[in-house]
Protein backbone atom coordinates (compact mmCIF):
# COMPACT_ATOMS: atom_id res chain seq x y z
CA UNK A 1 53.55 6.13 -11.70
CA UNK A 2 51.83 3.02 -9.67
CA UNK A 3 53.32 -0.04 -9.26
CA UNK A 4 52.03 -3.47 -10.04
CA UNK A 5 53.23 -6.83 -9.24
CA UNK A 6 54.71 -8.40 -12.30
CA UNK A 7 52.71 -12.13 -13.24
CA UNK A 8 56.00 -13.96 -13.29
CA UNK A 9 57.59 -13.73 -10.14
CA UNK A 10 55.38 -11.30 -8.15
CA UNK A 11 58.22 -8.77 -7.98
CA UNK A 12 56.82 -4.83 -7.47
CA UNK A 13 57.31 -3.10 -10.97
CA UNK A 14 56.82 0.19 -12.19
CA UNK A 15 53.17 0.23 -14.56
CA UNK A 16 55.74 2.02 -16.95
CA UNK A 17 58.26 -0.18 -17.44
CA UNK A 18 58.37 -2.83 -20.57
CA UNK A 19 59.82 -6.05 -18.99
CA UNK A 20 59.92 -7.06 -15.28
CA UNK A 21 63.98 -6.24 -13.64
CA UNK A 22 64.11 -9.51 -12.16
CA UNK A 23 62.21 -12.19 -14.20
CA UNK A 24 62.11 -10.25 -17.57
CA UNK A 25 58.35 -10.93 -18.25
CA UNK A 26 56.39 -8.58 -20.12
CA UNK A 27 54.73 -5.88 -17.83
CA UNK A 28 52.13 -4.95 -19.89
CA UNK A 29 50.79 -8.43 -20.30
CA UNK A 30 50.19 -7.56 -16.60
CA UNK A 31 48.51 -4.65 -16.81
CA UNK A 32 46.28 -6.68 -19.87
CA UNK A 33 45.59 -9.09 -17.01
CA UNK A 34 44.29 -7.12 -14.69
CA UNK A 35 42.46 -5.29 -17.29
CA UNK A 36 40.68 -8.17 -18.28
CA UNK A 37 40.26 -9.76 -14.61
CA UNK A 38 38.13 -6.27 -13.65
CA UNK A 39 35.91 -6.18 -16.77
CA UNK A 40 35.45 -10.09 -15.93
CA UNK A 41 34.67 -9.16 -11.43
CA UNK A 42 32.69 -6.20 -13.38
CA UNK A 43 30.73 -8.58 -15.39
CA UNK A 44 30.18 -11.17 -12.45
CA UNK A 45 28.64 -8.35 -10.24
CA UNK A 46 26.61 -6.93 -13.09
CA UNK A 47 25.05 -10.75 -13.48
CA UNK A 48 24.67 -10.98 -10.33
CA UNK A 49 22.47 -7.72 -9.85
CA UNK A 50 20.75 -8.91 -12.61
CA UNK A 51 19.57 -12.31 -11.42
CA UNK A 52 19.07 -10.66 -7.69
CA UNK A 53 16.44 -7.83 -9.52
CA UNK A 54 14.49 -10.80 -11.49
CA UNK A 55 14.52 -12.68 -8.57
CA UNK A 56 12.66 -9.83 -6.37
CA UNK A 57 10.65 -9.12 -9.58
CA UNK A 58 9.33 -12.52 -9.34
CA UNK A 59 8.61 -12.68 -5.83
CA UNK A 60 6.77 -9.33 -5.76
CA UNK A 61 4.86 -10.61 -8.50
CA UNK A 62 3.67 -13.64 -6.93
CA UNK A 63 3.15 -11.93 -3.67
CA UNK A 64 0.49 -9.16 -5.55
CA UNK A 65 -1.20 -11.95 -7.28
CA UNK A 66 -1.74 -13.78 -4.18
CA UNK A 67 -2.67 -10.34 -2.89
CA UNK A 68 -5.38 -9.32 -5.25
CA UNK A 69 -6.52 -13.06 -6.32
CA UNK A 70 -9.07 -12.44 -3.05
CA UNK A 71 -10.29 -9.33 -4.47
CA UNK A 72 -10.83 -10.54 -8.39
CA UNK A 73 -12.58 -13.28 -7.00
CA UNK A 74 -14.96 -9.94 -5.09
CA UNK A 75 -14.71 -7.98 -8.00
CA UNK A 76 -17.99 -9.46 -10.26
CA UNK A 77 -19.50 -8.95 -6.56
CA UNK A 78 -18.75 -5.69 -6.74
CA UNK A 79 -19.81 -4.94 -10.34
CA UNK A 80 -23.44 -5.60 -9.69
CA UNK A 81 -26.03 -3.16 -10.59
CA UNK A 82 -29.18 -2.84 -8.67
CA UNK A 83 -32.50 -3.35 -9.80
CA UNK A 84 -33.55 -0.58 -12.00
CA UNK A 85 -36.15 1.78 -9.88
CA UNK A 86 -39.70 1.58 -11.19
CA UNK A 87 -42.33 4.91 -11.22
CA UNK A 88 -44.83 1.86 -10.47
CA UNK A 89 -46.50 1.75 -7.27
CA UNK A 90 -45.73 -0.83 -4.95
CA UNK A 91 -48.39 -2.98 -3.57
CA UNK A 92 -48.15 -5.61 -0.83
CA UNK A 93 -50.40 -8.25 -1.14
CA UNK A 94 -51.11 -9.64 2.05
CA UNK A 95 -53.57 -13.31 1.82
CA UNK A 96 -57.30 -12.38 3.39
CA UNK A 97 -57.65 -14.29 6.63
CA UNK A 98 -59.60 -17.44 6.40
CA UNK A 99 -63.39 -16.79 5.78
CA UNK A 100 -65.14 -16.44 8.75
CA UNK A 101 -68.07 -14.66 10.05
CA UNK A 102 -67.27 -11.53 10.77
CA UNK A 103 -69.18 -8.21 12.52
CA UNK A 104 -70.16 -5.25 10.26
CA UNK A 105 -67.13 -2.75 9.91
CA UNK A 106 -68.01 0.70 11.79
CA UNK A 107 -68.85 3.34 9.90
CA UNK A 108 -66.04 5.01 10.87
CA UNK A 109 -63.52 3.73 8.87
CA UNK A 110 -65.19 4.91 5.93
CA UNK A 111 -64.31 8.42 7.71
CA UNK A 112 -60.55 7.28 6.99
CA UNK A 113 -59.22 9.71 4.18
CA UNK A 114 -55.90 9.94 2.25
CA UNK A 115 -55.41 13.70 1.76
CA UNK A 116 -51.74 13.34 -0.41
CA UNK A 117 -48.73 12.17 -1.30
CA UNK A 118 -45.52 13.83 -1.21
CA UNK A 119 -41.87 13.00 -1.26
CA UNK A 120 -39.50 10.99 -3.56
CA UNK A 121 -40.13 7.23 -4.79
CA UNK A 122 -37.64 6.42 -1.79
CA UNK A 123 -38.95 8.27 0.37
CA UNK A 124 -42.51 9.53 0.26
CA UNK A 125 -45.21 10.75 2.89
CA UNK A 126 -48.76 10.44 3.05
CA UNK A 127 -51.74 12.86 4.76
CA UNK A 128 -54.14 10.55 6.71
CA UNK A 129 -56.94 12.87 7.87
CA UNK A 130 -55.06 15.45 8.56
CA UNK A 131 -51.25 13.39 10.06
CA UNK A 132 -48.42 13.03 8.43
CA UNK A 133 -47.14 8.89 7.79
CA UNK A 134 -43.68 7.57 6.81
CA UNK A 135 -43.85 4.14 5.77
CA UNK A 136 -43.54 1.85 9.28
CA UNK A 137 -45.57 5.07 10.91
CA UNK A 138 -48.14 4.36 14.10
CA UNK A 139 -50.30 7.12 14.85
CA UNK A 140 -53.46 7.75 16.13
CA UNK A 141 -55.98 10.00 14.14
CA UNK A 142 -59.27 11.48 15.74
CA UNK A 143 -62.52 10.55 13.85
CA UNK A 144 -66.02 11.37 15.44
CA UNK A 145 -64.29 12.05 18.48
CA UNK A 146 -62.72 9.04 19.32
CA UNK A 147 -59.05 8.23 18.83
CA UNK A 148 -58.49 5.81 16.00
CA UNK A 149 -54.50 4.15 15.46
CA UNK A 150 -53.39 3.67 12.34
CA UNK A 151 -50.32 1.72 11.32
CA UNK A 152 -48.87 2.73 7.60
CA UNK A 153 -47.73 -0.52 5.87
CA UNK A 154 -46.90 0.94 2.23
CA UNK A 155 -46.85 4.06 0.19
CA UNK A 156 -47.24 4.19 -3.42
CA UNK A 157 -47.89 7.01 -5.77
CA UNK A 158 -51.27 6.96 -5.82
CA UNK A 159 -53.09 4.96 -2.86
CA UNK A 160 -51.24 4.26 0.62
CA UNK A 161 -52.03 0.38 2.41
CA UNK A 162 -52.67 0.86 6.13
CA UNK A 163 -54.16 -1.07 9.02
CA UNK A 164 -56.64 0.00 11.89
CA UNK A 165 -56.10 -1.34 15.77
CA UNK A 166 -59.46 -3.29 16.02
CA UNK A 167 -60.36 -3.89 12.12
CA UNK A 168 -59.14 -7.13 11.01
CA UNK A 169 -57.41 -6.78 7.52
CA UNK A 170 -55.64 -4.02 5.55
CA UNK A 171 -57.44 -1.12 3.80
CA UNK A 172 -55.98 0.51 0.77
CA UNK A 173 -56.30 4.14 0.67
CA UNK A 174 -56.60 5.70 -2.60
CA UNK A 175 -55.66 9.29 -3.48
CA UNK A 176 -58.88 11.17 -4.37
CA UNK A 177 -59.14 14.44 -5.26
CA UNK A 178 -61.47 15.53 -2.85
């Protein structure tokens, strides 16, 4: 048995009894009461949970777009594919100096020999009498007994693009079978 205080005259009363001792008010209009005034606190801190989990809903909402608005913006950036890759050579064409008189080339340099290719198409190497060139390669080659320096400019699948210290101009090498 629990007592409650009657609604009348605040006067402790059993939860049992019909009518309050002193004031003769109903008791279990009382208990009614306070039924209905803890479904009502129950509702008001249900709302209340409610509205605080939209409002933290919203926020973190906002705060993500503002988050990842940076990276959509990066995103068509990102989505780029590269140029497709060719099997065509590539060939640098590099404008002939201005016309001018110029000595006969040695015979030499007809001496200069591509022996092979090898390698993929993004990374390939090239035999030049006998040494072995990476595209950006300087090395020097022996040809009738004098050293000779080559600089590799390009590589292609089937002729390589060099230059030779002392020969104005770029030769192209191509691949004989020879």
């Amino acid at each position: 048995m629990a007592l409650i205080q009657c609604h009348e005259c605040s006067t402790q009363v059993s939860d049992h009894a019909r009518i309050c001792p002193k004031c003769g008010a109903p008791v279990i209009a009382t208990i009614k009461r306070r039924q209905k005034a803890a479904l009502i606190d129950l509702g008001v801190r249900a709302a209340f949970a409610i509205v605080v989990v939209i409002i933290v809903s919203v926020m973190f909402h906002n705060l993500t777009r503002k988050t990842l608005e940076p990276l959509k913006k990066l995103q068509p950036e990102l989505q780029t594919t590269p140029p497709p890759v060719t099997s065509q050579p590539s060939v640098i064409v590099i404008p002939a100096p201005p016309v001018r008189p110029t000595p006969a080339e040695p015979a030499w340099v007809q001496q200069i020999k591509l022996g092979g290719i090898s390698g993929t198409p993004d990374h390939r190497f090239a035999i030049i009498n006998g040494k072995m060139f990476e595209t950006g390669d300087v090395a020097t080659v022996k040809i009738t007994g004098q050293g000779v320096t080559i600089h590799c400019l390009e590589i292609g699948e089937a002729s390589v693009s060099i230059s030779i210290d002392g020969i104005d101009g770029t030769r192209l090498l191509p691949l004989t079978g020879n």
